[in-house]
PDB file of N, CA and C in Angstrom:
ATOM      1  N   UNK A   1       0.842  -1.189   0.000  1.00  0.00           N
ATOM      2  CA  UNK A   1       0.000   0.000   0.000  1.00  0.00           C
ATOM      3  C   UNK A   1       0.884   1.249   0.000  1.00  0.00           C
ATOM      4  N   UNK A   2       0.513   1.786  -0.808  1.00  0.00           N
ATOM      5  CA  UNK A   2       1.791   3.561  -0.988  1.00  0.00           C
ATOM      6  C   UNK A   2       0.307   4.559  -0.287  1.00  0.00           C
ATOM      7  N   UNK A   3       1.458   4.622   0.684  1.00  0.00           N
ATOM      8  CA  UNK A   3       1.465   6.169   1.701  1.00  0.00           C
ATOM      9  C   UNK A   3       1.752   7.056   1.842  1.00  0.00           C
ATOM     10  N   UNK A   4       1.065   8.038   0.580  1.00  0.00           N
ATOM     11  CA  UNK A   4       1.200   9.619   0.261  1.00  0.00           C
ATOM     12  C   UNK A   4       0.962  10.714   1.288  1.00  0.00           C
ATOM     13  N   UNK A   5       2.338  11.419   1.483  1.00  0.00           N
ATOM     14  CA  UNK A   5       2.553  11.780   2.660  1.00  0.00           C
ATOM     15  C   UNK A   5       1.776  11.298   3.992  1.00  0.00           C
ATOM     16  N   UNK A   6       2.300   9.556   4.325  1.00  0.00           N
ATOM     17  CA  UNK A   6       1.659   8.973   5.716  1.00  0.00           C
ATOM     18  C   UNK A   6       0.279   9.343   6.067  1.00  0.00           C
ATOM     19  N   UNK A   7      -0.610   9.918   4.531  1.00  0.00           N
ATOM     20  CA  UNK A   7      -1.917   9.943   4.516  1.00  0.00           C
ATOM     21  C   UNK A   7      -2.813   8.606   4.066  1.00  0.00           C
ATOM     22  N   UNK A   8      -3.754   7.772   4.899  1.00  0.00           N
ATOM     23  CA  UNK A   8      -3.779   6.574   4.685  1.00  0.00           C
ATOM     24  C   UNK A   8      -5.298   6.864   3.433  1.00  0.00           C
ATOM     25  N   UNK A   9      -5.553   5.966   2.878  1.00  0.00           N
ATOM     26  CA  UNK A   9      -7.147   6.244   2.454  1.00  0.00           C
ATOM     27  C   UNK A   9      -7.989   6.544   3.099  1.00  0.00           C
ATOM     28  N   UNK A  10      -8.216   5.909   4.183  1.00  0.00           N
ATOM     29  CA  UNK A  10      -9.287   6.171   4.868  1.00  0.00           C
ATOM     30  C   UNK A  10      -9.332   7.315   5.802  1.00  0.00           C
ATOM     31  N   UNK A  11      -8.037   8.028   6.244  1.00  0.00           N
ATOM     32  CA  UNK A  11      -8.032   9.411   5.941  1.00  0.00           C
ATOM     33  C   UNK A  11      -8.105  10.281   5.103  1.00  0.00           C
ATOM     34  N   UNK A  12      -7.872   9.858   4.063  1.00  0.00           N
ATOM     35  CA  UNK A  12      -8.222  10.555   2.442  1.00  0.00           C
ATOM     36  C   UNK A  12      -9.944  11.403   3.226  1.00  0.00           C
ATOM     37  N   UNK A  13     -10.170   9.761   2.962  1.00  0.00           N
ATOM     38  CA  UNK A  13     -11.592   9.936   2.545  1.00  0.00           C
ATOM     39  C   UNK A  13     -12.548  10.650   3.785  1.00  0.00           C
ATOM     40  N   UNK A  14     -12.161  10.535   5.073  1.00  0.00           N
ATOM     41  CA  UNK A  14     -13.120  11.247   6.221  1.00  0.00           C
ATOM     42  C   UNK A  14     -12.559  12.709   5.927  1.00  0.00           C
ATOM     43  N   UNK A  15     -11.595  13.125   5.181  1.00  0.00           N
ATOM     44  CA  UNK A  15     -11.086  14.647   4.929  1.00  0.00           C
ATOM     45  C   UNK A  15     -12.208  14.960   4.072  1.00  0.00           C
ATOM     46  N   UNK A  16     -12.215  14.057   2.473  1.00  0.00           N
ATOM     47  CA  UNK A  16     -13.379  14.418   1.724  1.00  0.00           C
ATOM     48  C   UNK A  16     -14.899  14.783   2.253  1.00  0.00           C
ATOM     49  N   UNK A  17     -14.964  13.884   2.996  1.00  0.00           N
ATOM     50  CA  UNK A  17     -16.255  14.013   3.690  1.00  0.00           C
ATOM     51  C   UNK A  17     -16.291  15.203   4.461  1.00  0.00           C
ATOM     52  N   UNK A  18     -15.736  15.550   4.987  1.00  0.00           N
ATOM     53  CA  UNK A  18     -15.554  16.672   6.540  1.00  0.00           C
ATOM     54  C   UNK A  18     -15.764  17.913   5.264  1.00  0.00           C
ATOM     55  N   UNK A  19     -14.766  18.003   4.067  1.00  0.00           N
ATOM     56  CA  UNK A  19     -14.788  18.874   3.195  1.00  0.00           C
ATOM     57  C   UNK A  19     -16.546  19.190   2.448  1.00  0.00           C
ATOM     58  N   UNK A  20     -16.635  17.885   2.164  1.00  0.00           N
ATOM     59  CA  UNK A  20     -18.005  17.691   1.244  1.00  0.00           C
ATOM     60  C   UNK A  20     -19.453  18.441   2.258  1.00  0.00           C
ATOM     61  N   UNK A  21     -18.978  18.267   3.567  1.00  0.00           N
ATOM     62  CA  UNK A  21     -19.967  18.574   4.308  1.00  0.00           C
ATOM     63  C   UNK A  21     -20.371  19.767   4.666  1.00  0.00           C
ATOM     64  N   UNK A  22     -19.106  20.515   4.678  1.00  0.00           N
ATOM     65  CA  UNK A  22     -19.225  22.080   4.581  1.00  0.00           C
ATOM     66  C   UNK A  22     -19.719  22.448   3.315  1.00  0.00           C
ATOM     67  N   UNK A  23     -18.753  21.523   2.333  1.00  0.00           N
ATOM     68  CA  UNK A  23     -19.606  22.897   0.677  1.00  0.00           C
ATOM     69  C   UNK A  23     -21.038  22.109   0.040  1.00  0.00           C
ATOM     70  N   UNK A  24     -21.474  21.170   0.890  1.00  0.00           N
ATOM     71  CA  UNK A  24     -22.614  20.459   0.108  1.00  0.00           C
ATOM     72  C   UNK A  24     -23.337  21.082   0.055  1.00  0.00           C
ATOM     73  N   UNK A  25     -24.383  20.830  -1.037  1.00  0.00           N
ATOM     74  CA  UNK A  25     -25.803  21.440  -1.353  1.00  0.00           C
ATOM     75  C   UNK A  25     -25.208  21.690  -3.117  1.00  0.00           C
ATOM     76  N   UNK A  26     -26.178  22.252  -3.554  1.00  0.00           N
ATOM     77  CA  UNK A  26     -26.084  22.596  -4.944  1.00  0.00           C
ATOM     78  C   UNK A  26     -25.248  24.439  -5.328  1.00  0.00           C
ATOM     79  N   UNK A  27     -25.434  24.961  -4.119  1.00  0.00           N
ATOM     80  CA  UNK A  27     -25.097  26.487  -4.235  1.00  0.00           C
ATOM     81  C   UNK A  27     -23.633  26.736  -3.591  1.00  0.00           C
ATOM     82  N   UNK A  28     -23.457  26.488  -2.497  1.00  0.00           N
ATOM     83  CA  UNK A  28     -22.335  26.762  -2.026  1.00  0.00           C
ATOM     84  C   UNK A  28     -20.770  27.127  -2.644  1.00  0.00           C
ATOM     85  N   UNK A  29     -20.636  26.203  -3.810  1.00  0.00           N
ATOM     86  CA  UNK A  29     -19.192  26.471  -4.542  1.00  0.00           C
ATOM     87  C   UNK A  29     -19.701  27.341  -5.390  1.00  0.00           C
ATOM     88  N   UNK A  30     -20.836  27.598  -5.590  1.00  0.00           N
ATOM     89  CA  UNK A  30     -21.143  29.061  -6.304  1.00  0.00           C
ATOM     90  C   UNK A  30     -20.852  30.149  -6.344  1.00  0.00           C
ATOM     91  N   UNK A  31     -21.565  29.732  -4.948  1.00  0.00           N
ATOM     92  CA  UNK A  31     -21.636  31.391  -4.169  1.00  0.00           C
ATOM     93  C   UNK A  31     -20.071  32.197  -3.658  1.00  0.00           C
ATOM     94  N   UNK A  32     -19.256  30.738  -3.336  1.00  0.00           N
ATOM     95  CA  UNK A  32     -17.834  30.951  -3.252  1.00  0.00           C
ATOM     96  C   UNK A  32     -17.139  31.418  -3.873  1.00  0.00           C
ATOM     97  N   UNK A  33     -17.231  30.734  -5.489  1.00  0.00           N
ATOM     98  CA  UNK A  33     -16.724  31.287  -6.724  1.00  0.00           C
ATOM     99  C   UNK A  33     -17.075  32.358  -6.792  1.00  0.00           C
ATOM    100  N   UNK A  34     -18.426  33.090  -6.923  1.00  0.00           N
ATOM    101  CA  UNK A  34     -18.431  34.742  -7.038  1.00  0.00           C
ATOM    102  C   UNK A  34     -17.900  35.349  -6.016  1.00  0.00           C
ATOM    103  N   UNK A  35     -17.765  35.246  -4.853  1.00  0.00           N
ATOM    104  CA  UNK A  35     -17.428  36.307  -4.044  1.00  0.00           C
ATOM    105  C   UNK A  35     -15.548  35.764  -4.155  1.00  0.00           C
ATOM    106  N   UNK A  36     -14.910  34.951  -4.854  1.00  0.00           N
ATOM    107  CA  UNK A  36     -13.849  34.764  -4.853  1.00  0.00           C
ATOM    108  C   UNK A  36     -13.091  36.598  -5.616  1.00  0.00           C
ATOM    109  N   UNK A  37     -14.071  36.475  -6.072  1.00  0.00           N
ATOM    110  CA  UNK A  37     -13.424  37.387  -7.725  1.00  0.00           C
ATOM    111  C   UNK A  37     -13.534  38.972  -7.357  1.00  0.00           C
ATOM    112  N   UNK A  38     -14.697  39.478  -6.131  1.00  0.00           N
ATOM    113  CA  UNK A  38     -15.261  40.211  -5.434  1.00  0.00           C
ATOM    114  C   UNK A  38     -16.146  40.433  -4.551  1.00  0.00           C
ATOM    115  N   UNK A  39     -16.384  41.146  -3.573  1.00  0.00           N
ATOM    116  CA  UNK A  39     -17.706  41.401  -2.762  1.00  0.00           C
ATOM    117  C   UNK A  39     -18.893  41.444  -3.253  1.00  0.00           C
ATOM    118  N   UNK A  40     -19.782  41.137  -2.784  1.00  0.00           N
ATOM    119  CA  UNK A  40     -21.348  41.299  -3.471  1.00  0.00           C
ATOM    120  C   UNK A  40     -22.137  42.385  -2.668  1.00  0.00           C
ATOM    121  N   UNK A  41     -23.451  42.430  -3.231  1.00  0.00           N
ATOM    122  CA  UNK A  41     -23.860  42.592  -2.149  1.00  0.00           C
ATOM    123  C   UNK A  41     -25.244  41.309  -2.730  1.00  0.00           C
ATOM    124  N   UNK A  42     -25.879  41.552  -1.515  1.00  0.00           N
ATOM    125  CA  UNK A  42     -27.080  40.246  -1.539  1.00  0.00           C
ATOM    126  C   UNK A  42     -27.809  40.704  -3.167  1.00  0.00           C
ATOM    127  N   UNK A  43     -28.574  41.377  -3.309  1.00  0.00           N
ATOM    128  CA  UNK A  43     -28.755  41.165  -5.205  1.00  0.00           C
ATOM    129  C   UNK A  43     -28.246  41.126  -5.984  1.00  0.00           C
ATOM    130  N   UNK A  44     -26.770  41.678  -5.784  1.00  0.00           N
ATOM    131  CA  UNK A  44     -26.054  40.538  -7.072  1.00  0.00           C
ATOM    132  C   UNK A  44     -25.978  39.611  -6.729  1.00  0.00           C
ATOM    133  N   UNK A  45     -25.845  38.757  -5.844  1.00  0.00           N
ATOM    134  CA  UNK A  45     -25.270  37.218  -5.536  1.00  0.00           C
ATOM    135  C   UNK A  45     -26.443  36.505  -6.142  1.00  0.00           C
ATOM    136  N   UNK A  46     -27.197  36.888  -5.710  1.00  0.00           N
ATOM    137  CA  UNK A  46     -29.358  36.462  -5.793  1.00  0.00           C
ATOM    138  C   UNK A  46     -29.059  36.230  -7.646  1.00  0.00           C
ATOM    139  N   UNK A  47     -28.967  37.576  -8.487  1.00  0.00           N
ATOM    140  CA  UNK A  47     -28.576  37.814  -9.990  1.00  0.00           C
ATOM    141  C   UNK A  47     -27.768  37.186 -10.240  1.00  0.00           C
ATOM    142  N   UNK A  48     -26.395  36.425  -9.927  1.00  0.00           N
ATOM    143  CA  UNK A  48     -25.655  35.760 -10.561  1.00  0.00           C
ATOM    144  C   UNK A  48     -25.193  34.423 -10.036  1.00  0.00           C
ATOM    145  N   UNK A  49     -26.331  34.217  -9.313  1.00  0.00           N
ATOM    146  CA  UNK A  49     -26.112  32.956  -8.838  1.00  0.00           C
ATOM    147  C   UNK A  49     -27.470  32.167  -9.574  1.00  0.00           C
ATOM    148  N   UNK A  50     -27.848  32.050 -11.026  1.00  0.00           N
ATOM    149  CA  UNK A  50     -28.815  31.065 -11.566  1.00  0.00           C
ATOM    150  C   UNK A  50     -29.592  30.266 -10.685  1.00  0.00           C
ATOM    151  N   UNK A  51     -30.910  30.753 -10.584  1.00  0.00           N
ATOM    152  CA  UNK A  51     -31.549  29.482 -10.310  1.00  0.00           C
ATOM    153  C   UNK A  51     -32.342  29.386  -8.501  1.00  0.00           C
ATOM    154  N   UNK A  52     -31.209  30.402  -8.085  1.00  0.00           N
ATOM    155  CA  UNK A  52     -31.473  30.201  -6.643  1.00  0.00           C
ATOM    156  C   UNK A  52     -32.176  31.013  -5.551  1.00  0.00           C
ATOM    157  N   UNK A  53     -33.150  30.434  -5.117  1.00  0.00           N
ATOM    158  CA  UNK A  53     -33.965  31.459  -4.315  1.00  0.00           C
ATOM    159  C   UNK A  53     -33.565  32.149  -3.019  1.00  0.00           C
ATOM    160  N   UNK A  54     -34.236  33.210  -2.869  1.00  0.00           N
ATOM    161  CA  UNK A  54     -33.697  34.558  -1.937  1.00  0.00           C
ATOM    162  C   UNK A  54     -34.052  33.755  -0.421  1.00  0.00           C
ATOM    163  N   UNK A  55     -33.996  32.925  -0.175  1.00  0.00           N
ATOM    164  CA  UNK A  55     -34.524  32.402   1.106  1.00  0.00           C
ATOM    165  C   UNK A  55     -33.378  31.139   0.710  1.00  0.00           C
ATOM    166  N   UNK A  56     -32.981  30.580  -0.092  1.00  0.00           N
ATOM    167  CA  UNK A  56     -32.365  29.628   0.340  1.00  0.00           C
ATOM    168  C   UNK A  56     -30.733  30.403   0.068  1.00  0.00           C
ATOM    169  N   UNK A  57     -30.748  31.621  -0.774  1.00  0.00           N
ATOM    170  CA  UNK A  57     -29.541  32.246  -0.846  1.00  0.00           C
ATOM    171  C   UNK A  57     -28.992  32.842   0.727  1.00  0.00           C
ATOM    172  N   UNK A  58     -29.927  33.138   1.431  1.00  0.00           N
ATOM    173  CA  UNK A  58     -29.745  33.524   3.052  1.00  0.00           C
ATOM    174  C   UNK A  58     -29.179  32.446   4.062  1.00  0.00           C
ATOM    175  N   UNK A  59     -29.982  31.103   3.917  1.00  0.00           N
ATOM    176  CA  UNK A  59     -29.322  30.214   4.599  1.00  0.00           C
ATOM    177  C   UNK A  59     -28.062  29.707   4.178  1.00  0.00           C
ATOM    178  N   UNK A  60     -27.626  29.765   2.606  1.00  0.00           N
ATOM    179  CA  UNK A  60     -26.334  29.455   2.489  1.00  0.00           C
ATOM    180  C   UNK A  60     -25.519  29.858   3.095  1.00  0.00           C
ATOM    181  N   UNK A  61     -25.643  31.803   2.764  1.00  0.00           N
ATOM    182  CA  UNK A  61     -24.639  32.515   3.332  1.00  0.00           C
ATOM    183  C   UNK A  61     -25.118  32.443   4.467  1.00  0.00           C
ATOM    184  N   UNK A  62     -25.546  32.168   5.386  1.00  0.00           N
ATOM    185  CA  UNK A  62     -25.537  31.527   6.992  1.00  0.00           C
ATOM    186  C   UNK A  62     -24.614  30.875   7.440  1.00  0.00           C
ATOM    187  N   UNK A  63     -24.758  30.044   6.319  1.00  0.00           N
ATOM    188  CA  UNK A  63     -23.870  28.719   6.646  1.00  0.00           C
ATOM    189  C   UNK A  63     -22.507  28.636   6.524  1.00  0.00           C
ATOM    190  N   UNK A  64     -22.488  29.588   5.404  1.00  0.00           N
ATOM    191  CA  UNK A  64     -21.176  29.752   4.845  1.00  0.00           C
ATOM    192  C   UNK A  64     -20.314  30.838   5.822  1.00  0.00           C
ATOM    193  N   UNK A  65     -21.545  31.842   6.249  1.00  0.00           N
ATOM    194  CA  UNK A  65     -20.346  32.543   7.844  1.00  0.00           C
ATOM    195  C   UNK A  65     -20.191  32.004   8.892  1.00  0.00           C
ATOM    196  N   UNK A  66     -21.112  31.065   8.917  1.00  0.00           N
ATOM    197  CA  UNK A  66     -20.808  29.758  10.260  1.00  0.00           C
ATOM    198  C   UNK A  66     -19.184  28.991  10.449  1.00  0.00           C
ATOM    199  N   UNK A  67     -18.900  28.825   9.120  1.00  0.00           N
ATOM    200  CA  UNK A  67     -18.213  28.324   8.534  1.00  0.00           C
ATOM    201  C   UNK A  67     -16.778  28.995   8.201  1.00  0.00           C
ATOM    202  N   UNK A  68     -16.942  29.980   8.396  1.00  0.00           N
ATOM    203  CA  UNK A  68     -15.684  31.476   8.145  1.00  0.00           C
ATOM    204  C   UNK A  68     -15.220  31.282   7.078  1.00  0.00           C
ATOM    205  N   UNK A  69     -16.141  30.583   6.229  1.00  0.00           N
ATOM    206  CA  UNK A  69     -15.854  31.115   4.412  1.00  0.00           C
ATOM    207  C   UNK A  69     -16.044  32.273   3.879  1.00  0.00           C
ATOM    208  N   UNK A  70     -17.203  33.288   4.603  1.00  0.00           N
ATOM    209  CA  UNK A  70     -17.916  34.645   3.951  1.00  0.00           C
ATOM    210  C   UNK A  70     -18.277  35.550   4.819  1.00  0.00           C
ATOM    211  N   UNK A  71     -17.750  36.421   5.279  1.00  0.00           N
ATOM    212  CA  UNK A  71     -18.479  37.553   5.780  1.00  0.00           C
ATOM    213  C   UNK A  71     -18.823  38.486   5.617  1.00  0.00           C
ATOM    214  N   UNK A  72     -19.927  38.897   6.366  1.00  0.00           N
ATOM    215  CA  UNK A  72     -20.755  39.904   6.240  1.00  0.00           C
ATOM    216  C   UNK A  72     -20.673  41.257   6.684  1.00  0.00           C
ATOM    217  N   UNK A  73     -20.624  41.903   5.418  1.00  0.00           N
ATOM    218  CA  UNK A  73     -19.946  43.379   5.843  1.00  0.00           C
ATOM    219  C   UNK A  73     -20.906  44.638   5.878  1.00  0.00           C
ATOM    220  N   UNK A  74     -21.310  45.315   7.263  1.00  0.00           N
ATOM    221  CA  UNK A  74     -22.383  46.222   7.201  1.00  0.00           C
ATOM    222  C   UNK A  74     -21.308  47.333   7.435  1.00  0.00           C
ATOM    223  N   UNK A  75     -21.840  48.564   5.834  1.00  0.00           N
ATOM    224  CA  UNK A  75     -21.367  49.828   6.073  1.00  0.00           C
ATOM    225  C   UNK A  75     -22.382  50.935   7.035  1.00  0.00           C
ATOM    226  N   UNK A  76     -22.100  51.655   7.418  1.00  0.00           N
ATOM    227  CA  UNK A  76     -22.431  52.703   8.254  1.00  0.00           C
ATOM    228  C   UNK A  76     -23.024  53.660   7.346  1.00  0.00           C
ATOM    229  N   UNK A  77     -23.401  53.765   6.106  1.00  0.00           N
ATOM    230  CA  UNK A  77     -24.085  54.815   5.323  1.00  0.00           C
ATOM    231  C   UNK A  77     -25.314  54.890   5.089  1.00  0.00           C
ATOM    232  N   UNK A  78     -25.774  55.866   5.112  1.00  0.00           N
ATOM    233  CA  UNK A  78     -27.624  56.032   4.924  1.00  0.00           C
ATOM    234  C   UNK A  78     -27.810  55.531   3.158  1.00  0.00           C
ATOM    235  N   UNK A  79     -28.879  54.749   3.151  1.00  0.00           N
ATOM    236  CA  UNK A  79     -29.255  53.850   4.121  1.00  0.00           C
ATOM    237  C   UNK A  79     -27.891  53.273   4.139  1.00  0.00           C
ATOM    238  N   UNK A  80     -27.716  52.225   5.188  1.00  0.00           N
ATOM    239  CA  UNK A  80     -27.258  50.918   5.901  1.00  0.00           C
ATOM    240  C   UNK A  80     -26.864  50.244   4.574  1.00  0.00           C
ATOM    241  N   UNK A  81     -25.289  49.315   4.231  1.00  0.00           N
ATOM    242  CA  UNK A  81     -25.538  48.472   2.608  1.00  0.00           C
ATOM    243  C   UNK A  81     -25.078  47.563   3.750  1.00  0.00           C
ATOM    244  N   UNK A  82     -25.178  46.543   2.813  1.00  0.00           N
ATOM    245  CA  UNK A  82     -24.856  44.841   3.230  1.00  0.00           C
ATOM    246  C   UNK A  82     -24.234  44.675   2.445  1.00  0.00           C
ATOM    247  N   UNK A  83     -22.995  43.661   1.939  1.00  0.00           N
ATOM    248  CA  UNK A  83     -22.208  43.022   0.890  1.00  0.00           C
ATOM    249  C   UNK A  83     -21.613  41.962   1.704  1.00  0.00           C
ATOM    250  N   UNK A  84     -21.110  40.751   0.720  1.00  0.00           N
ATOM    251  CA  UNK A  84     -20.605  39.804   1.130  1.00  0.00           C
ATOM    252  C   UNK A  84     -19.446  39.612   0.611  1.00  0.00           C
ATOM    253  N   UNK A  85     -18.388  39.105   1.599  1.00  0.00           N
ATOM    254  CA  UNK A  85     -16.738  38.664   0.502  1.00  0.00           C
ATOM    255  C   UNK A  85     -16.486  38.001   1.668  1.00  0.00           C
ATOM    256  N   UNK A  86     -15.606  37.080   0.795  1.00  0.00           N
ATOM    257  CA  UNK A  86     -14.881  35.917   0.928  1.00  0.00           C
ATOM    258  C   UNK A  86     -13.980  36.229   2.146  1.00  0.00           C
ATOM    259  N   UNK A  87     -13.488  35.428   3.090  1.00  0.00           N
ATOM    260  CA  UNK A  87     -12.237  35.511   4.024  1.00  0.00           C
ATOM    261  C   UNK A  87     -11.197  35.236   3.609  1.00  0.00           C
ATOM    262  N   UNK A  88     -10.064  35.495   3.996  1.00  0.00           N
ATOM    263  CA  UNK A  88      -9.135  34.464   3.781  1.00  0.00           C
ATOM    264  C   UNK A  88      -8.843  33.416   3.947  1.00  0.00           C
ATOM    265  N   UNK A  89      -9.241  32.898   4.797  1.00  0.00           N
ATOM    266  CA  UNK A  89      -9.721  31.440   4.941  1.00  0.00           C
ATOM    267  C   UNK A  89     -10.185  30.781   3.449  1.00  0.00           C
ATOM    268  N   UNK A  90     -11.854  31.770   3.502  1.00  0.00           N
ATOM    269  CA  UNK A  90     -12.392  31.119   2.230  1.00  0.00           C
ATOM    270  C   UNK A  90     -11.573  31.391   0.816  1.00  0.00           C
ATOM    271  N   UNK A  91     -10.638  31.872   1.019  1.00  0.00           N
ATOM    272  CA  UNK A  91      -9.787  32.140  -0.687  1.00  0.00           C
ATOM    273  C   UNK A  91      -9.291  31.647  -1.142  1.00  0.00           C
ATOM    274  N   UNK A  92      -8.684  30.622   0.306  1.00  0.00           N
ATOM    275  CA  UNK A  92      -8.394  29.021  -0.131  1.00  0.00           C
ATOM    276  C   UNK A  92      -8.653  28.207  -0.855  1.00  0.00           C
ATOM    277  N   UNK A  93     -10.217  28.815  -1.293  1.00  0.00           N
ATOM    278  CA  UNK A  93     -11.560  27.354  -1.714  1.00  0.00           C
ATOM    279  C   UNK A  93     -10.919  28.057  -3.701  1.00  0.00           C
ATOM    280  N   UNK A  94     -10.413  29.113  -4.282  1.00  0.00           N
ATOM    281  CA  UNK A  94     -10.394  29.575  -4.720  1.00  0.00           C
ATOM    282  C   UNK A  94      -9.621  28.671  -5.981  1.00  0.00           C
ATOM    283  N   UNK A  95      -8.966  28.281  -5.893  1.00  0.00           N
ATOM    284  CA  UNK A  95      -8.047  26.755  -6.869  1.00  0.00           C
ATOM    285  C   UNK A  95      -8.759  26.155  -6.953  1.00  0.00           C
ATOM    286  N   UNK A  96      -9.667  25.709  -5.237  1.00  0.00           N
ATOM    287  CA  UNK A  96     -10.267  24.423  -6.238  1.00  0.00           C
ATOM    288  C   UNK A  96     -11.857  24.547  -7.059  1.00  0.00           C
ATOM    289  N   UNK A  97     -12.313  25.844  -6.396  1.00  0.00           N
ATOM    290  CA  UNK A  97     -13.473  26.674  -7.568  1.00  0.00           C
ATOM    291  C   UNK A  97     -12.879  26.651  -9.319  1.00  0.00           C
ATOM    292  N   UNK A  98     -11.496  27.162  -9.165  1.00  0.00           N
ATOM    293  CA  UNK A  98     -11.454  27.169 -10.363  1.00  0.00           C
ATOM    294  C   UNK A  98     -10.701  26.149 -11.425  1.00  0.00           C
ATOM    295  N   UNK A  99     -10.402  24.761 -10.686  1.00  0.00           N
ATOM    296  CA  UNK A  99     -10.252  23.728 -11.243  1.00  0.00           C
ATOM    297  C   UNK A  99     -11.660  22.948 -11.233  1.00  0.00           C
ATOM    298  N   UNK A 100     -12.214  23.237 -10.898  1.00  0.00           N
ATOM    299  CA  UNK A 100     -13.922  22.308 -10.785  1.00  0.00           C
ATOM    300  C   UNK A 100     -14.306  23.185 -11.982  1.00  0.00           C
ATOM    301  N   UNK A 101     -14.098  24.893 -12.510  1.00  0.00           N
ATOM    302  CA  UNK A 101     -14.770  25.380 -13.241  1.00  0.00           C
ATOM    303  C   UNK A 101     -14.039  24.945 -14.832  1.00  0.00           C
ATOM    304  N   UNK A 102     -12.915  24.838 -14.670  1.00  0.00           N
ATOM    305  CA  UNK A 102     -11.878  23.949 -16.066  1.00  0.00           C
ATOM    306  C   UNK A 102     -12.441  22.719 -16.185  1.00  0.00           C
ATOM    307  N   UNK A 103     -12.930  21.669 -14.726  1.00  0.00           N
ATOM    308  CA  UNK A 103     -13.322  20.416 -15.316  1.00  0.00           C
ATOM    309  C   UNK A 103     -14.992  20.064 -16.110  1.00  0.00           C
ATOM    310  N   UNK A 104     -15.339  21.549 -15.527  1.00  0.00           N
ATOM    311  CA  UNK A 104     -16.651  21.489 -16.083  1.00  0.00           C
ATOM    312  C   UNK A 104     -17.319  21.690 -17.421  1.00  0.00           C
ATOM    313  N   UNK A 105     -15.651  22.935 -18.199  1.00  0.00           N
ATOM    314  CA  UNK A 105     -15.838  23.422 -19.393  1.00  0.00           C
ATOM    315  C   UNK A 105     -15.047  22.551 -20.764  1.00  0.00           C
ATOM    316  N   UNK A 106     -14.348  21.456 -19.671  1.00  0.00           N
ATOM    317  CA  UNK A 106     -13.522  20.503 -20.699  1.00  0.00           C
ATOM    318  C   UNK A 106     -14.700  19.173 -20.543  1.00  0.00           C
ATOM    319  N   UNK A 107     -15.118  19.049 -19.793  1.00  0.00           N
ATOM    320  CA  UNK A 107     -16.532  18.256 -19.460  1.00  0.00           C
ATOM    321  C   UNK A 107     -17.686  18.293 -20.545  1.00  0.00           C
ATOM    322  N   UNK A 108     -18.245  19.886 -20.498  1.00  0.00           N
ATOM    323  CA  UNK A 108     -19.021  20.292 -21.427  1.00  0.00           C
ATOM    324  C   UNK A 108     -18.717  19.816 -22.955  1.00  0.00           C
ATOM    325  N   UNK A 109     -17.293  20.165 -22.696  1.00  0.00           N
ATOM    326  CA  UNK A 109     -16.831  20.040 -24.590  1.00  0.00           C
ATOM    327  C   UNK A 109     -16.596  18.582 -24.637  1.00  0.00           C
ATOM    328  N   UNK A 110     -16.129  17.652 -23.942  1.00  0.00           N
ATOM    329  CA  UNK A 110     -16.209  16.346 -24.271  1.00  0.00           C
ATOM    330  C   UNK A 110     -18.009  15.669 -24.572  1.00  0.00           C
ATOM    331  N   UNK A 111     -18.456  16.003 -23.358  1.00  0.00           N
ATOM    332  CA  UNK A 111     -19.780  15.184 -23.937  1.00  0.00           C
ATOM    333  C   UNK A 111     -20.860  16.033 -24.618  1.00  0.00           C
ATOM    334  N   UNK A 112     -20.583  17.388 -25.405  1.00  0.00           N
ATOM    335  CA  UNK A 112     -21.311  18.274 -26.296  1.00  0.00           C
ATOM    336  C   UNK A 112     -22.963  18.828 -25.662  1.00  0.00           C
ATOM    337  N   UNK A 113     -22.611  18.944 -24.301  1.00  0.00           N
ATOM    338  CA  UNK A 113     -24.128  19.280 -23.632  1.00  0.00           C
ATOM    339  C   UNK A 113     -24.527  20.681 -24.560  1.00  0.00           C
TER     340      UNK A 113
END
C-alpha cells in the first residue's frame, strides 16, 4: 500500500467528507466562486447565482459565515448596505473553484451538452 505523505485512504476519505460537508448542497461552490473574484452585495449574488432562491440564498450565506468562508460586511451609510466577501480562509476554496470550473468546461466540450 503507498502512503502519500503517511496519509492513509481512509483518511483521504473522512477529509473528503468533513470537506463535502461544509460545501454540500447545490449552491455553495457558487456562491464561493463569485465572491472569490469580489464582494457582493445580496442582489447581485441572488442575480448571478442562476436558479437560486432569496430564502435559500440567506441560509447558504448563513452557513457559509458559520463556517468562516464569507463575511458579512455592514457599512455605516444612509441607508445601511450589506455586501458579502470571501475571508481568507475562504480564498483558499479559490483553486479548487477554479479547477472544478476547467473540469466542467472541458466536461461540457467532451460530452457536447
Amino acid at each position: 500500500m503507498n502512503l502519500e505523505n503517511n496519509i492513509t485512504c481512509s483518511q483521504k476519505i473522512r477529509a473528503i467528507h468533513d470537506t463535502m460537508d461544509v460545501l454540500s448542497g447545490k449552491w455553495k461552490v457558487s456562491i464561493i466562486a463569485c465572491l472569490c473574484y469580489q464582494g457582493m452585495r445580496y442582489s447581485e449574488l441572488l442575480r448571478e447565482v442562476k436558479g437560486i432562491s432569496g430564502k435559500m440564498l440567506s441560509r447558504e450565506l448563513k452557513d457559509l459565515e458559520m463556517n468562516k468562508l464569507v463575511e458579512r460586511v455592514v457599512e455605516d451609510t444612509k441607508p445601511i448596505s450589506v455586501y458579502y466577501k470571501i475571508t481568507p480562509y475562504g480564498s483558499s476554496l479559490k483553486e479548487l473553484t477554479d479547477t472544478i470550473a476547467a473540469w466542467g468546461i472541458a466536461h461540457r466540450e467532451l460530452v457536447k451538452i
